[in-house]
PDB file of N, CA and C in Angstrom:
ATOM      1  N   UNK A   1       4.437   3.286  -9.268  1.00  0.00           N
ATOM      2  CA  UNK A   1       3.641   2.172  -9.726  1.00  0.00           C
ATOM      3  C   UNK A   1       4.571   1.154 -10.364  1.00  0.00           C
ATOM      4  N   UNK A   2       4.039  -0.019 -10.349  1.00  0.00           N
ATOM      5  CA  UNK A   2       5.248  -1.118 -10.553  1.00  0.00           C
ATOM      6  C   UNK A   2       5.005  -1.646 -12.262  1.00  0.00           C
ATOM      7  N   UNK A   3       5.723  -1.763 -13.522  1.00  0.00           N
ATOM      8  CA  UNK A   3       5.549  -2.262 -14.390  1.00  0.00           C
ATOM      9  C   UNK A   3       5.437  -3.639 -14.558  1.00  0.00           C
ATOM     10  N   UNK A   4       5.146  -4.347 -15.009  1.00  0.00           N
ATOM     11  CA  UNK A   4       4.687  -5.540 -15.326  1.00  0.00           C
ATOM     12  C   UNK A   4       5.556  -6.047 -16.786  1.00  0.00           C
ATOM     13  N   UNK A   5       5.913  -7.159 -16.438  1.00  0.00           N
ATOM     14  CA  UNK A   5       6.733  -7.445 -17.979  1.00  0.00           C
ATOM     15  C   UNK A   5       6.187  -8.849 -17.860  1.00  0.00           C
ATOM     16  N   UNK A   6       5.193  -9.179 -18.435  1.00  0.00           N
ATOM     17  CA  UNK A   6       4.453 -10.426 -18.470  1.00  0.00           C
ATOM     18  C   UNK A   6       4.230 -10.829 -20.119  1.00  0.00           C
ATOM     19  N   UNK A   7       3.495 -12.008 -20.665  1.00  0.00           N
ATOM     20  CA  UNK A   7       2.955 -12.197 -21.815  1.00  0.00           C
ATOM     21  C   UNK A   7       1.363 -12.183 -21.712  1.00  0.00           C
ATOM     22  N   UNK A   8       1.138 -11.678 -20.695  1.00  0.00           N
ATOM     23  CA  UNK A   8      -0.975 -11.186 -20.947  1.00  0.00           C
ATOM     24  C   UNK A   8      -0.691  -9.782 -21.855  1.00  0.00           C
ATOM     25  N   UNK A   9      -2.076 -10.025 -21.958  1.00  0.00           N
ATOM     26  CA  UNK A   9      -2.314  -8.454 -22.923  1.00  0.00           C
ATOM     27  C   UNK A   9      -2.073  -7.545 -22.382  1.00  0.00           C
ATOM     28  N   UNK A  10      -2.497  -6.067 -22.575  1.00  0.00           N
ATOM     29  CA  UNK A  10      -2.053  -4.412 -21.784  1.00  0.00           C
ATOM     30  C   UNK A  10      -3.008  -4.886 -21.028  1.00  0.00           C
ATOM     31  N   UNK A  11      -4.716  -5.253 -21.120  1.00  0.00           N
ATOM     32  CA  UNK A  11      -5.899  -5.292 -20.843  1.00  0.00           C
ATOM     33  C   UNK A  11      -5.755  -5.846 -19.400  1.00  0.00           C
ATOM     34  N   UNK A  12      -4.878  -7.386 -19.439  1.00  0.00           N
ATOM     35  CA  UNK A  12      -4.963  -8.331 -18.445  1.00  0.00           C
ATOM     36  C   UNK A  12      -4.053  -7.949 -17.254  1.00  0.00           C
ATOM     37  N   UNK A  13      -3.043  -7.127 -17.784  1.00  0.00           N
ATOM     38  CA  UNK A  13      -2.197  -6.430 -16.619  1.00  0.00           C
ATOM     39  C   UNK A  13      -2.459  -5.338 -15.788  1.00  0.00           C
ATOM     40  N   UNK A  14      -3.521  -4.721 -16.763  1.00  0.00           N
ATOM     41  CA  UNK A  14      -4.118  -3.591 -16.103  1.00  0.00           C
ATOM     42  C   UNK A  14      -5.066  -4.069 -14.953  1.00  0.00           C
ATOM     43  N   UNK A  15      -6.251  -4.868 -14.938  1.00  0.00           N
ATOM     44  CA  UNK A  15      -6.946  -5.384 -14.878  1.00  0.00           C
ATOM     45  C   UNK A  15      -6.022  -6.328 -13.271  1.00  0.00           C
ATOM     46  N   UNK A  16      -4.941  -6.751 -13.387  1.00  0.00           N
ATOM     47  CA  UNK A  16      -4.420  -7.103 -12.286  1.00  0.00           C
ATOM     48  C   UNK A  16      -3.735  -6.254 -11.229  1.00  0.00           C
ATOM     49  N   UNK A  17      -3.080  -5.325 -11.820  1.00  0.00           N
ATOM     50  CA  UNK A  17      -2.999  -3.995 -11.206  1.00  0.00           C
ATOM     51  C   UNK A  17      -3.767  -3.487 -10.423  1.00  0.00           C
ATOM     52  N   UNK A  18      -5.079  -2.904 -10.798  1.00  0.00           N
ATOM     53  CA  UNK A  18      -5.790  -2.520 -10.507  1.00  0.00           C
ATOM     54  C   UNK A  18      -6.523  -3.560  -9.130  1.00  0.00           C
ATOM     55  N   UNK A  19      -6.615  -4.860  -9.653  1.00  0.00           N
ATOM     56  CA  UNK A  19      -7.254  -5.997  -8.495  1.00  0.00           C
ATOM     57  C   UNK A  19      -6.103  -5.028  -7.336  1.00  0.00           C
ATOM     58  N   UNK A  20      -4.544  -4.999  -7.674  1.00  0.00           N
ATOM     59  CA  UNK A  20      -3.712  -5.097  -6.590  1.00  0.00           C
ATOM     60  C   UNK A  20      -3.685  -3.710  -5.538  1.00  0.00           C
ATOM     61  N   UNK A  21      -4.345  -2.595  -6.537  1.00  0.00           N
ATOM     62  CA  UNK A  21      -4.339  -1.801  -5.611  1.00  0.00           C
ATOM     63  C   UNK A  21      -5.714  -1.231  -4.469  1.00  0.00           C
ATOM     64  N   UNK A  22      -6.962  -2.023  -5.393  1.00  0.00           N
ATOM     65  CA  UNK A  22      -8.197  -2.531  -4.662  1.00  0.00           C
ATOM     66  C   UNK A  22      -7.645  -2.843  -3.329  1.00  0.00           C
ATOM     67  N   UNK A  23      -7.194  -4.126  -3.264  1.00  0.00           N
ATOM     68  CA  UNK A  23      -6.655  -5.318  -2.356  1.00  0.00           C
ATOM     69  C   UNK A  23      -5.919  -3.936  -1.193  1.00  0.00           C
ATOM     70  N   UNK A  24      -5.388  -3.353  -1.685  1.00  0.00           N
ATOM     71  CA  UNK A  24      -3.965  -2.858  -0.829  1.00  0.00           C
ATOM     72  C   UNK A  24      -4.856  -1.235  -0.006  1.00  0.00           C
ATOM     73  N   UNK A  25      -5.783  -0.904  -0.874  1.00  0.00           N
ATOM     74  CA  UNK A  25      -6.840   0.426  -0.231  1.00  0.00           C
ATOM     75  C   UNK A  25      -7.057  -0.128   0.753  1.00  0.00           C
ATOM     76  N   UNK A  26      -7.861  -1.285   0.228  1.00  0.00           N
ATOM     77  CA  UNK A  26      -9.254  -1.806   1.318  1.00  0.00           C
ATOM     78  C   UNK A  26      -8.352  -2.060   2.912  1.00  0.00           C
ATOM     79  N   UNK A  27      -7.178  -2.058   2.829  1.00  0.00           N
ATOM     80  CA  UNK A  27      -6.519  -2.757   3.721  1.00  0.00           C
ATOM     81  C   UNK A  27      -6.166  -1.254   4.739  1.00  0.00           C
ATOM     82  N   UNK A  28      -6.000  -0.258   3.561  1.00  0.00           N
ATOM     83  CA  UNK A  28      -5.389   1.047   4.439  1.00  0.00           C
ATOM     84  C   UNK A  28      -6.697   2.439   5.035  1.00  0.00           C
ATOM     85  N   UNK A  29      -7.646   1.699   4.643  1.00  0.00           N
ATOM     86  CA  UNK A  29      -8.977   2.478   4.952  1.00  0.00           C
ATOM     87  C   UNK A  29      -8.889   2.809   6.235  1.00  0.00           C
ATOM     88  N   UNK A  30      -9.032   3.562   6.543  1.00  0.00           N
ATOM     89  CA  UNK A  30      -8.901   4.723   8.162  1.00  0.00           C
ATOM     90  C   UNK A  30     -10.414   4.387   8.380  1.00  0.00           C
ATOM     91  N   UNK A  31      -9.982   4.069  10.055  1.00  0.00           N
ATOM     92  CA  UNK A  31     -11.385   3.905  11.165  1.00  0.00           C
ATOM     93  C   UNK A  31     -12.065   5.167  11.433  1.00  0.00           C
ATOM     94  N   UNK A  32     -11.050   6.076  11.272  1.00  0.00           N
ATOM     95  CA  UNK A  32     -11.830   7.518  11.361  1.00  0.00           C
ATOM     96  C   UNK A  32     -10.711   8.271  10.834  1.00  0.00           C
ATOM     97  N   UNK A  33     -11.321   9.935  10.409  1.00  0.00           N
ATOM     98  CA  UNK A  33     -10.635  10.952   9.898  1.00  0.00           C
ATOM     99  C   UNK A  33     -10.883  12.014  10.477  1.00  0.00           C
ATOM    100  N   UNK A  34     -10.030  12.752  10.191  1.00  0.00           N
ATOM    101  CA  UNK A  34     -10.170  14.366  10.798  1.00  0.00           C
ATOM    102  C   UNK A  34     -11.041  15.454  10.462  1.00  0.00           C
ATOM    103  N   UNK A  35     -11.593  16.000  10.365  1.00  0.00           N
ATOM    104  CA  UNK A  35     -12.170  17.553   9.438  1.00  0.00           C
ATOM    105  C   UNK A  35     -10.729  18.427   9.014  1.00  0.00           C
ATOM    106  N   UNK A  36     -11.039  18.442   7.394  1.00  0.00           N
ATOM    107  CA  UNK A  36      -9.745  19.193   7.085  1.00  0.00           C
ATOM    108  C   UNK A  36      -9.481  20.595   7.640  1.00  0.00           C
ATOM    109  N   UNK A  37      -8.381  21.210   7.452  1.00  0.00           N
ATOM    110  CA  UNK A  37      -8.376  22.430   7.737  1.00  0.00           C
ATOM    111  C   UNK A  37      -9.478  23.462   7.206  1.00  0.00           C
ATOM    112  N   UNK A  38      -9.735  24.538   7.820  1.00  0.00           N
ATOM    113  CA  UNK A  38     -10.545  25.506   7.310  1.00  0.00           C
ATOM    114  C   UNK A  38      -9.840  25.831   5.306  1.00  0.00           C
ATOM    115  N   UNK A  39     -10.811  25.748   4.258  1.00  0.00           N
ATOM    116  CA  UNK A  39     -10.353  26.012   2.813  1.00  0.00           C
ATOM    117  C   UNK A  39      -9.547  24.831   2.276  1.00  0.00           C
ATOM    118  N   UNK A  40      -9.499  23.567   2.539  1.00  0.00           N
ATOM    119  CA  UNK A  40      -9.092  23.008   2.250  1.00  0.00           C
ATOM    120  C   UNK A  40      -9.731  21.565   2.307  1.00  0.00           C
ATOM    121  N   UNK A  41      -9.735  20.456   1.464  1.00  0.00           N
ATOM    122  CA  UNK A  41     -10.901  19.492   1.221  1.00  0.00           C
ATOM    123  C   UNK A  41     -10.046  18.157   1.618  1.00  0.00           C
ATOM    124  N   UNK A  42     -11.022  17.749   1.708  1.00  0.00           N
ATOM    125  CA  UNK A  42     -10.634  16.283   2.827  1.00  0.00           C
ATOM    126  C   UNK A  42      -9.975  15.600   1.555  1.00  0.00           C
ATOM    127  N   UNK A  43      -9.113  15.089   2.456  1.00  0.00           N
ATOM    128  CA  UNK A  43      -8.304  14.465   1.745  1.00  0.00           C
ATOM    129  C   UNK A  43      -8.389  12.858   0.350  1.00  0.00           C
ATOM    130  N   UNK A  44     -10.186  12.374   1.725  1.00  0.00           N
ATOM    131  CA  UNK A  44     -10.404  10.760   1.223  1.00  0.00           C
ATOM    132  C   UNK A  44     -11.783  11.093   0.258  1.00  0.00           C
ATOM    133  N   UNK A  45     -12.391  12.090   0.385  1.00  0.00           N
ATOM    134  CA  UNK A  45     -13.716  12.301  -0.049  1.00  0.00           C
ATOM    135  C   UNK A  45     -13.765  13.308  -1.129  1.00  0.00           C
ATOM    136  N   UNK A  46     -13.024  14.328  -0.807  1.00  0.00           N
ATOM    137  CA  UNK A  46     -12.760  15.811  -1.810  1.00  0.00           C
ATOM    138  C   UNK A  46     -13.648  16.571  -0.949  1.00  0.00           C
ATOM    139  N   UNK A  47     -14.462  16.311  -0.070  1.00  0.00           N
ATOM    140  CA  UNK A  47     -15.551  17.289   0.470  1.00  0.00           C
ATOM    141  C   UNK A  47     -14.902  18.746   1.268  1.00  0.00           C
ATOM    142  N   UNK A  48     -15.649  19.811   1.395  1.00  0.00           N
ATOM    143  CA  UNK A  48     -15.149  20.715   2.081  1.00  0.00           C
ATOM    144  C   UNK A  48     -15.371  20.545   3.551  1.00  0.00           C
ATOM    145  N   UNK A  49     -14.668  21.310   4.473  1.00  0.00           N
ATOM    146  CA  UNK A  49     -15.002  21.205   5.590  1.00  0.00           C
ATOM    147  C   UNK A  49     -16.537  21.811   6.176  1.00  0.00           C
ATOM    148  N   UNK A  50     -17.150  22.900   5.539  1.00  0.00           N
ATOM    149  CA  UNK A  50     -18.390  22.705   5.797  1.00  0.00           C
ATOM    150  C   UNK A  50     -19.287  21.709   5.340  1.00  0.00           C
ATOM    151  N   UNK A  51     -19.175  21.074   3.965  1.00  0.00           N
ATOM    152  CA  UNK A  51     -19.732  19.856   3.906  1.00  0.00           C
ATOM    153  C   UNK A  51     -19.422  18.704   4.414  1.00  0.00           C
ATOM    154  N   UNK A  52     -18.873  18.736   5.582  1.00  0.00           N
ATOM    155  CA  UNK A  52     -18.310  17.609   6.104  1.00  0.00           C
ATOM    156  C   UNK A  52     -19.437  18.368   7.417  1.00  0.00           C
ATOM    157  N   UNK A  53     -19.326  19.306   7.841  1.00  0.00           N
ATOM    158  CA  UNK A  53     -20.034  19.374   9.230  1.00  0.00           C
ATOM    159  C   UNK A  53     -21.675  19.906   9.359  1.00  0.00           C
ATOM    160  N   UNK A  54     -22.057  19.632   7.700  1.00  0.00           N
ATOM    161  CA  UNK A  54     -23.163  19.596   7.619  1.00  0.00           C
ATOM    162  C   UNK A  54     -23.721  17.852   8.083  1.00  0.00           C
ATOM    163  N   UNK A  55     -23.039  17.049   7.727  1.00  0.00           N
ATOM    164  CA  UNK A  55     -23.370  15.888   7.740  1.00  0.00           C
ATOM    165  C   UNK A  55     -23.227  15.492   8.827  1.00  0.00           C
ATOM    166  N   UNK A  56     -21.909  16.074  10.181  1.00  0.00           N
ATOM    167  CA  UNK A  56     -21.873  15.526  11.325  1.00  0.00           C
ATOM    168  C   UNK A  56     -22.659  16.220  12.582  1.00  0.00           C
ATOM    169  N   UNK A  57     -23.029  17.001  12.434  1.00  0.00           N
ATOM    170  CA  UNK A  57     -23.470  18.697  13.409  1.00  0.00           C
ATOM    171  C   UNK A  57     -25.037  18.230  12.956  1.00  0.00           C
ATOM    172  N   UNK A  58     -26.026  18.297  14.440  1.00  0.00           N
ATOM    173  CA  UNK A  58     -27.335  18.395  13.930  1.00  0.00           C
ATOM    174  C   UNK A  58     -28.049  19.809  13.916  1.00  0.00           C
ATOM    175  N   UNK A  59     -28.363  19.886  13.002  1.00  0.00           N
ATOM    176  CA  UNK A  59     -28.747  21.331  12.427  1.00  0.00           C
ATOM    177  C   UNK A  59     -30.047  20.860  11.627  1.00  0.00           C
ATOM    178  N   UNK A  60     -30.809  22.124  11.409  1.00  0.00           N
ATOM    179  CA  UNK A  60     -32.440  22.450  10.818  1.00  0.00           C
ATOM    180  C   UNK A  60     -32.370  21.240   9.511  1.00  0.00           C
ATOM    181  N   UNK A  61     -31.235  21.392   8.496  1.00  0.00           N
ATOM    182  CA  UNK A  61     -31.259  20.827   7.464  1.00  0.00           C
ATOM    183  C   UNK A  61     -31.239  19.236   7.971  1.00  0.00           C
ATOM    184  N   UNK A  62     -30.616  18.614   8.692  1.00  0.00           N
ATOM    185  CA  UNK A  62     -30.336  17.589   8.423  1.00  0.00           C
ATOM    186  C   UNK A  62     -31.744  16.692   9.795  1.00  0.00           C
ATOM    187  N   UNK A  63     -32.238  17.201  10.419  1.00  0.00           N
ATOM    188  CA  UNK A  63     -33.513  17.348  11.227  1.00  0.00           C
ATOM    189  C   UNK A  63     -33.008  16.997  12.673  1.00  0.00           C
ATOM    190  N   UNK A  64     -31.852  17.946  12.802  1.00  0.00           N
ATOM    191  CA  UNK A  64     -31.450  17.536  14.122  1.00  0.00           C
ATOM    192  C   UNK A  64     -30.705  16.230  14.337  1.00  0.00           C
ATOM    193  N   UNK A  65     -30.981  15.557  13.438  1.00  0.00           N
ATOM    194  CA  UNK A  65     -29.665  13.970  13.171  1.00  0.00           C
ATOM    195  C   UNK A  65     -29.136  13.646  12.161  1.00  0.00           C
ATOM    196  N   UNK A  66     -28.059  13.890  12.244  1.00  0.00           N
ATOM    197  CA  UNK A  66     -27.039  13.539  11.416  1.00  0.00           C
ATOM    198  C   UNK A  66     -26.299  12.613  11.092  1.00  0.00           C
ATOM    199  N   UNK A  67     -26.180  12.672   9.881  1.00  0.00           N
ATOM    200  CA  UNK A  67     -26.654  10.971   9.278  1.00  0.00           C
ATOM    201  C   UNK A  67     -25.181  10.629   9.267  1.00  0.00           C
ATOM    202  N   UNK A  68     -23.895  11.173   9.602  1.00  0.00           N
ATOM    203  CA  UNK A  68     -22.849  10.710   9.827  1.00  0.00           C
ATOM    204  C   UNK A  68     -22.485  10.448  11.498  1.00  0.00           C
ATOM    205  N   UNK A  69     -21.314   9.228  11.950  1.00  0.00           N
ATOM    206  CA  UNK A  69     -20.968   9.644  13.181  1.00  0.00           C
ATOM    207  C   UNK A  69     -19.903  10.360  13.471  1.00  0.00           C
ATOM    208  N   UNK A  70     -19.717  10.967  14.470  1.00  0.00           N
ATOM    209  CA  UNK A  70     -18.808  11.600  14.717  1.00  0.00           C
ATOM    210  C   UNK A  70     -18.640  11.444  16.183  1.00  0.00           C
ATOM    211  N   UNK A  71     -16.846  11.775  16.148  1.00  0.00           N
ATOM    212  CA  UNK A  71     -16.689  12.159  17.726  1.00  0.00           C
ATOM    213  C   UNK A  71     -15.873  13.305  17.598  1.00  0.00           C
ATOM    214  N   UNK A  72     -16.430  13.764  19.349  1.00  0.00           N
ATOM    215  CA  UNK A  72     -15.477  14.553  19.618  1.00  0.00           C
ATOM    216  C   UNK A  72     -14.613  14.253  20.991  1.00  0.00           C
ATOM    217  N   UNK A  73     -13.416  14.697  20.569  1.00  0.00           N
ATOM    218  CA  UNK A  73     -11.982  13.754  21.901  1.00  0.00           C
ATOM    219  C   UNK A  73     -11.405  15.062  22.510  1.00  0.00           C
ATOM    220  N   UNK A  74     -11.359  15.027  23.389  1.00  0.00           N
ATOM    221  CA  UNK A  74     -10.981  16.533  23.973  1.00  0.00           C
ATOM    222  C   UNK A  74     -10.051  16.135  26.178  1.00  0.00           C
ATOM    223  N   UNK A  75      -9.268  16.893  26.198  1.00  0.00           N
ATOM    224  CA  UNK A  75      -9.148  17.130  27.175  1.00  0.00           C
ATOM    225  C   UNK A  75      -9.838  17.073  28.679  1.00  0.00           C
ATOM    226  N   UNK A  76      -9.874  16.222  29.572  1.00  0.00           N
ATOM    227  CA  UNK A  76     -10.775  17.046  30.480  1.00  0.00           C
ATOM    228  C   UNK A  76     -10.513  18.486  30.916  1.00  0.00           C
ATOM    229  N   UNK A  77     -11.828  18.767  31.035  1.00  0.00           N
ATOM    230  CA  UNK A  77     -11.836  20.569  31.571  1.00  0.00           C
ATOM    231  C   UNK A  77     -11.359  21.420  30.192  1.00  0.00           C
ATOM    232  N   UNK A  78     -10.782  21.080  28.864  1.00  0.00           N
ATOM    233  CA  UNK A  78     -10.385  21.699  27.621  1.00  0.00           C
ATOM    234  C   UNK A  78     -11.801  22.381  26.836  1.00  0.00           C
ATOM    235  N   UNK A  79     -11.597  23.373  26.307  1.00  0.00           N
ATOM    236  CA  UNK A  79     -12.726  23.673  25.583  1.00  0.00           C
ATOM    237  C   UNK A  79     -13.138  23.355  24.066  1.00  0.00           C
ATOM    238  N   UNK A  80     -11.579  23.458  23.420  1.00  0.00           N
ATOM    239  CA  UNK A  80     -11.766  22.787  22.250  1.00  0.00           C
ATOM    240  C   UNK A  80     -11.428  21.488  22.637  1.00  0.00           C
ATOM    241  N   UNK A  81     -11.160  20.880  21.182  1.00  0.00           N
ATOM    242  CA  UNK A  81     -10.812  19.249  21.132  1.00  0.00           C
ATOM    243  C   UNK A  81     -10.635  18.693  19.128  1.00  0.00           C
ATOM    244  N   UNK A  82     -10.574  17.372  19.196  1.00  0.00           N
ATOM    245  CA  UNK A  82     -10.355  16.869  17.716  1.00  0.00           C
ATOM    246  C   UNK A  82     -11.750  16.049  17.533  1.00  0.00           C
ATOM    247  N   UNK A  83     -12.655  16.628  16.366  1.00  0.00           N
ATOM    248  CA  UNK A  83     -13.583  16.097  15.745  1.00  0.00           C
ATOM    249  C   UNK A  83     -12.798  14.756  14.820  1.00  0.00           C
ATOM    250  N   UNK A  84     -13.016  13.579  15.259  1.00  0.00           N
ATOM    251  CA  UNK A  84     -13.362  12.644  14.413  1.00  0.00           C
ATOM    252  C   UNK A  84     -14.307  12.391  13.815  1.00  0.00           C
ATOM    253  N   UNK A  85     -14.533  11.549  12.622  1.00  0.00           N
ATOM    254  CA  UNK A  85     -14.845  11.435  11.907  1.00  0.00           C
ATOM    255  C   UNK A  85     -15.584   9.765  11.661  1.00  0.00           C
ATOM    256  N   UNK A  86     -16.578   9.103  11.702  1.00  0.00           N
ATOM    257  CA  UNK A  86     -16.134   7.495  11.520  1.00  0.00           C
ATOM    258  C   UNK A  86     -16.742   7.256   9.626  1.00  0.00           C
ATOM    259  N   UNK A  87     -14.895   6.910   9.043  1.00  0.00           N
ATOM    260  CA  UNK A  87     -15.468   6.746   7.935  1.00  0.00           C
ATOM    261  C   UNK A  87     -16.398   5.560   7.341  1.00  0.00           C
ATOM    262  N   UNK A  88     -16.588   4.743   7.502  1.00  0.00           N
ATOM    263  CA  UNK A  88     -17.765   3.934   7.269  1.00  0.00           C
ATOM    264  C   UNK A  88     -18.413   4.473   7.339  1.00  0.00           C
ATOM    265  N   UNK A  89     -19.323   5.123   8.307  1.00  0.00           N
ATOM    266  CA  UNK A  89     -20.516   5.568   8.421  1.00  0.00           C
ATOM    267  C   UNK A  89     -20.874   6.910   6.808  1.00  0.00           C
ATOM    268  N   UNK A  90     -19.290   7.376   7.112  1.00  0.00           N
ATOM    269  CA  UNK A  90     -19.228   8.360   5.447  1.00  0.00           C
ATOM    270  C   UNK A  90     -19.500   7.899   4.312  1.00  0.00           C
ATOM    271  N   UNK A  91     -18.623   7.109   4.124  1.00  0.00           N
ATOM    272  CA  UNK A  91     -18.679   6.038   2.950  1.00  0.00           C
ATOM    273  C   UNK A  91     -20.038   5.657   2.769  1.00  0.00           C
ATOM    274  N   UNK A  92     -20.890   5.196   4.008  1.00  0.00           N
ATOM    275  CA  UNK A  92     -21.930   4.641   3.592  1.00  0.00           C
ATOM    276  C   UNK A  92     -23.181   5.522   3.540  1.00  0.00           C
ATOM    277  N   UNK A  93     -23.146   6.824   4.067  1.00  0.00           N
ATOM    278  CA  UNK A  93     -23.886   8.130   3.573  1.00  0.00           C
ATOM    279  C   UNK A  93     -23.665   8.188   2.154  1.00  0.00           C
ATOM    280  N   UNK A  94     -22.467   8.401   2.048  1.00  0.00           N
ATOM    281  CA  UNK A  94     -22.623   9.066   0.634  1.00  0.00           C
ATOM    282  C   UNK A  94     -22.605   7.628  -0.328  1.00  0.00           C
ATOM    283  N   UNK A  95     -22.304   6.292  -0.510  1.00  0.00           N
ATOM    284  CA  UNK A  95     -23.230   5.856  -1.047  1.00  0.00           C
ATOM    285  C   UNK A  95     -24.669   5.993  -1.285  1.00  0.00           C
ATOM    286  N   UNK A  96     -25.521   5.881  -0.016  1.00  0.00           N
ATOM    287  CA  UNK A  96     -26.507   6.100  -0.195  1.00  0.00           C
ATOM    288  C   UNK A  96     -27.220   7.419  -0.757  1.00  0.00           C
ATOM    289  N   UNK A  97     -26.570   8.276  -0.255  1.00  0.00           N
ATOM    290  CA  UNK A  97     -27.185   9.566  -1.252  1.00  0.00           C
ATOM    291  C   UNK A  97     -26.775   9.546  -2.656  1.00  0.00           C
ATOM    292  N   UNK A  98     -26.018   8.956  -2.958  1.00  0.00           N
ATOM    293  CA  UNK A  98     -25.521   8.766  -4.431  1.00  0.00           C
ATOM    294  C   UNK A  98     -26.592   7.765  -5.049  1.00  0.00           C
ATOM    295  N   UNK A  99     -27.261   6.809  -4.526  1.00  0.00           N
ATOM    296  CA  UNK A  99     -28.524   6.042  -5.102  1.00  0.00           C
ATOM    297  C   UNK A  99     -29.692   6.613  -4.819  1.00  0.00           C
ATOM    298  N   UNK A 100     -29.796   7.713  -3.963  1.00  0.00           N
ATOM    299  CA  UNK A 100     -31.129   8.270  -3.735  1.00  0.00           C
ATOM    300  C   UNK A 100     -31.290   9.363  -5.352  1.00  0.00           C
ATOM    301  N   UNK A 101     -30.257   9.612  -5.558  1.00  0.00           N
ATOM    302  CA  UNK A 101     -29.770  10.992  -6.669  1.00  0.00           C
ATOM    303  C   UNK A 101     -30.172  10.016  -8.185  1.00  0.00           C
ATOM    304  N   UNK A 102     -29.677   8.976  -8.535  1.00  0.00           N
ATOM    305  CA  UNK A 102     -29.681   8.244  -9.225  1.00  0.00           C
ATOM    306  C   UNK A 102     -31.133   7.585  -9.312  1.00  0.00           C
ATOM    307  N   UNK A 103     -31.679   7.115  -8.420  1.00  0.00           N
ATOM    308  CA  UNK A 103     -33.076   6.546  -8.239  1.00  0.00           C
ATOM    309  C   UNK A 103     -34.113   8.097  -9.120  1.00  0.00           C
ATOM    310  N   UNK A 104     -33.457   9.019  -8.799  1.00  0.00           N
ATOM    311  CA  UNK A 104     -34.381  10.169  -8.633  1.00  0.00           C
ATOM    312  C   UNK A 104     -34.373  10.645 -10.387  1.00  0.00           C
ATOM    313  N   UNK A 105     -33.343  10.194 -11.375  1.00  0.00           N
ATOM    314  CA  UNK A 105     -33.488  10.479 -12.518  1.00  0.00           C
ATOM    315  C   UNK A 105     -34.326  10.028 -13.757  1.00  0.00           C
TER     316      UNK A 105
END
Protein backbone atom coordinates (compact mmCIF):
# COMPACT_ATOMS: atom_id res chain seq x y z
CA UNK A 1 0.00 0.00 0.00
CA UNK A 2 1.38 3.36 -0.93
CA UNK A 3 1.92 6.14 1.92
CA UNK A 4 0.86 9.45 1.39
CA UNK A 5 2.95 12.43 2.65
CA UNK A 6 0.48 15.22 2.01
CA UNK A 7 -0.87 18.26 4.36
CA UNK A 8 -4.76 16.81 4.50
CA UNK A 9 -5.68 15.23 7.63
CA UNK A 10 -5.17 11.13 8.40
CA UNK A 11 -9.15 11.34 7.62
CA UNK A 12 -8.69 12.99 4.03
CA UNK A 13 -5.94 10.57 2.94
CA UNK A 14 -7.64 7.74 3.98
CA UNK A 15 -10.71 8.67 2.42
CA UNK A 16 -8.58 9.11 -0.94
CA UNK A 17 -6.99 5.91 -0.67
CA UNK A 18 -9.70 4.17 -0.31
CA UNK A 19 -11.63 6.30 -3.48
CA UNK A 20 -8.20 4.77 -5.18
CA UNK A 21 -8.62 1.36 -4.50
CA UNK A 22 -12.60 1.44 -5.21
CA UNK A 23 -11.51 2.93 -8.69
CA UNK A 24 -8.76 0.14 -9.25
CA UNK A 25 -11.38 -3.16 -7.97
CA UNK A 26 -14.10 -1.97 -10.06
CA UNK A 27 -11.68 -2.11 -12.94
CA UNK A 28 -10.29 -5.78 -12.00
CA UNK A 29 -13.77 -7.42 -11.40
CA UNK A 30 -13.78 -10.88 -13.25
CA UNK A 31 -16.58 -11.61 -15.99
CA UNK A 32 -16.73 -14.93 -14.49
CA UNK A 33 -15.12 -17.27 -11.79
CA UNK A 34 -14.44 -20.70 -11.12
CA UNK A 35 -16.03 -23.00 -8.25
CA UNK A 36 -13.28 -23.30 -5.71
CA UNK A 37 -11.69 -26.42 -5.00
CA UNK A 38 -13.54 -29.05 -2.99
CA UNK A 39 -12.92 -27.44 1.20
CA UNK A 40 -11.88 -24.47 0.21
CA UNK A 41 -13.89 -20.94 -0.25
CA UNK A 42 -14.04 -18.80 -3.14
CA UNK A 43 -11.79 -16.61 -3.27
CA UNK A 44 -14.15 -13.15 -4.22
CA UNK A 45 -17.19 -14.07 -2.01
CA UNK A 46 -15.79 -16.35 1.01
CA UNK A 47 -18.63 -18.81 -0.02
CA UNK A 48 -18.07 -22.58 0.04
CA UNK A 49 -18.19 -24.60 -2.87
CA UNK A 50 -21.44 -26.16 -1.99
CA UNK A 51 -22.85 -22.82 -1.43
CA UNK A 52 -21.83 -21.76 -4.55
CA UNK A 53 -23.66 -24.82 -6.33
CA UNK A 54 -26.60 -24.40 -4.44
CA UNK A 55 -27.14 -21.17 -6.18
CA UNK A 56 -26.00 -22.42 -9.70
CA UNK A 57 -27.49 -26.25 -9.94
CA UNK A 58 -31.40 -26.36 -10.08
CA UNK A 59 -32.41 -28.34 -7.27
CA UNK A 60 -35.84 -28.75 -4.91
CA UNK A 61 -34.52 -25.73 -2.80
CA UNK A 62 -33.97 -23.25 -5.21
CA UNK A 63 -37.38 -24.43 -7.43
CA UNK A 64 -35.57 -25.84 -10.16
CA UNK A 65 -34.03 -22.17 -11.12
CA UNK A 66 -31.31 -20.89 -10.06
CA UNK A 67 -30.96 -17.61 -9.36
CA UNK A 68 -27.25 -17.49 -10.41
CA UNK A 69 -25.77 -17.99 -14.08
CA UNK A 70 -23.59 -20.35 -14.82
CA UNK A 71 -21.70 -22.14 -17.48
CA UNK A 72 -20.46 -25.08 -18.23
CA UNK A 73 -17.26 -25.28 -21.02
CA UNK A 74 -16.20 -28.65 -21.73
CA UNK A 75 -14.61 -30.57 -24.51
CA UNK A 76 -16.52 -32.06 -27.29
CA UNK A 77 -17.36 -35.73 -26.56
CA UNK A 78 -15.48 -34.89 -22.72
CA UNK A 79 -17.46 -35.80 -19.75
CA UNK A 80 -16.29 -33.46 -17.31
CA UNK A 81 -15.55 -29.77 -18.01
CA UNK A 82 -15.01 -26.08 -16.11
CA UNK A 83 -18.11 -24.62 -14.33
CA UNK A 84 -18.07 -20.94 -14.72
CA UNK A 85 -19.43 -18.78 -12.87
CA UNK A 86 -21.01 -15.14 -14.14
CA UNK A 87 -20.11 -12.82 -11.37
CA UNK A 88 -22.57 -10.10 -11.77
CA UNK A 89 -25.26 -12.18 -11.74
CA UNK A 90 -23.48 -13.27 -8.01
CA UNK A 91 -22.92 -10.05 -6.90
CA UNK A 92 -26.32 -9.22 -7.71
CA UNK A 93 -27.96 -12.39 -5.90
CA UNK A 94 -26.37 -11.84 -3.03
CA UNK A 95 -27.11 -8.24 -2.90
CA UNK A 96 -30.41 -8.97 -3.17
CA UNK A 97 -30.69 -11.60 -0.60
CA UNK A 98 -28.83 -9.38 1.67
CA UNK A 99 -31.99 -6.76 1.39
CA UNK A 100 -34.50 -9.46 1.48
CA UNK A 101 -32.66 -10.50 5.14
CA UNK A 102 -32.59 -6.89 6.17
CA UNK A 103 -36.19 -5.95 4.93
CA UNK A 104 -37.14 -9.05 7.06
CA UNK A 105 -35.89 -7.52 10.53
Amino acid sequence: MTTHTSKRTGNQVASHTVAKLTATNALTRPEFIRLPAPGLKCGFTGMSRSALNELILPSEKNGFKPPVRSFCLRQKGAAKGVRLLDYASLANHIRTAGNVEQGDR
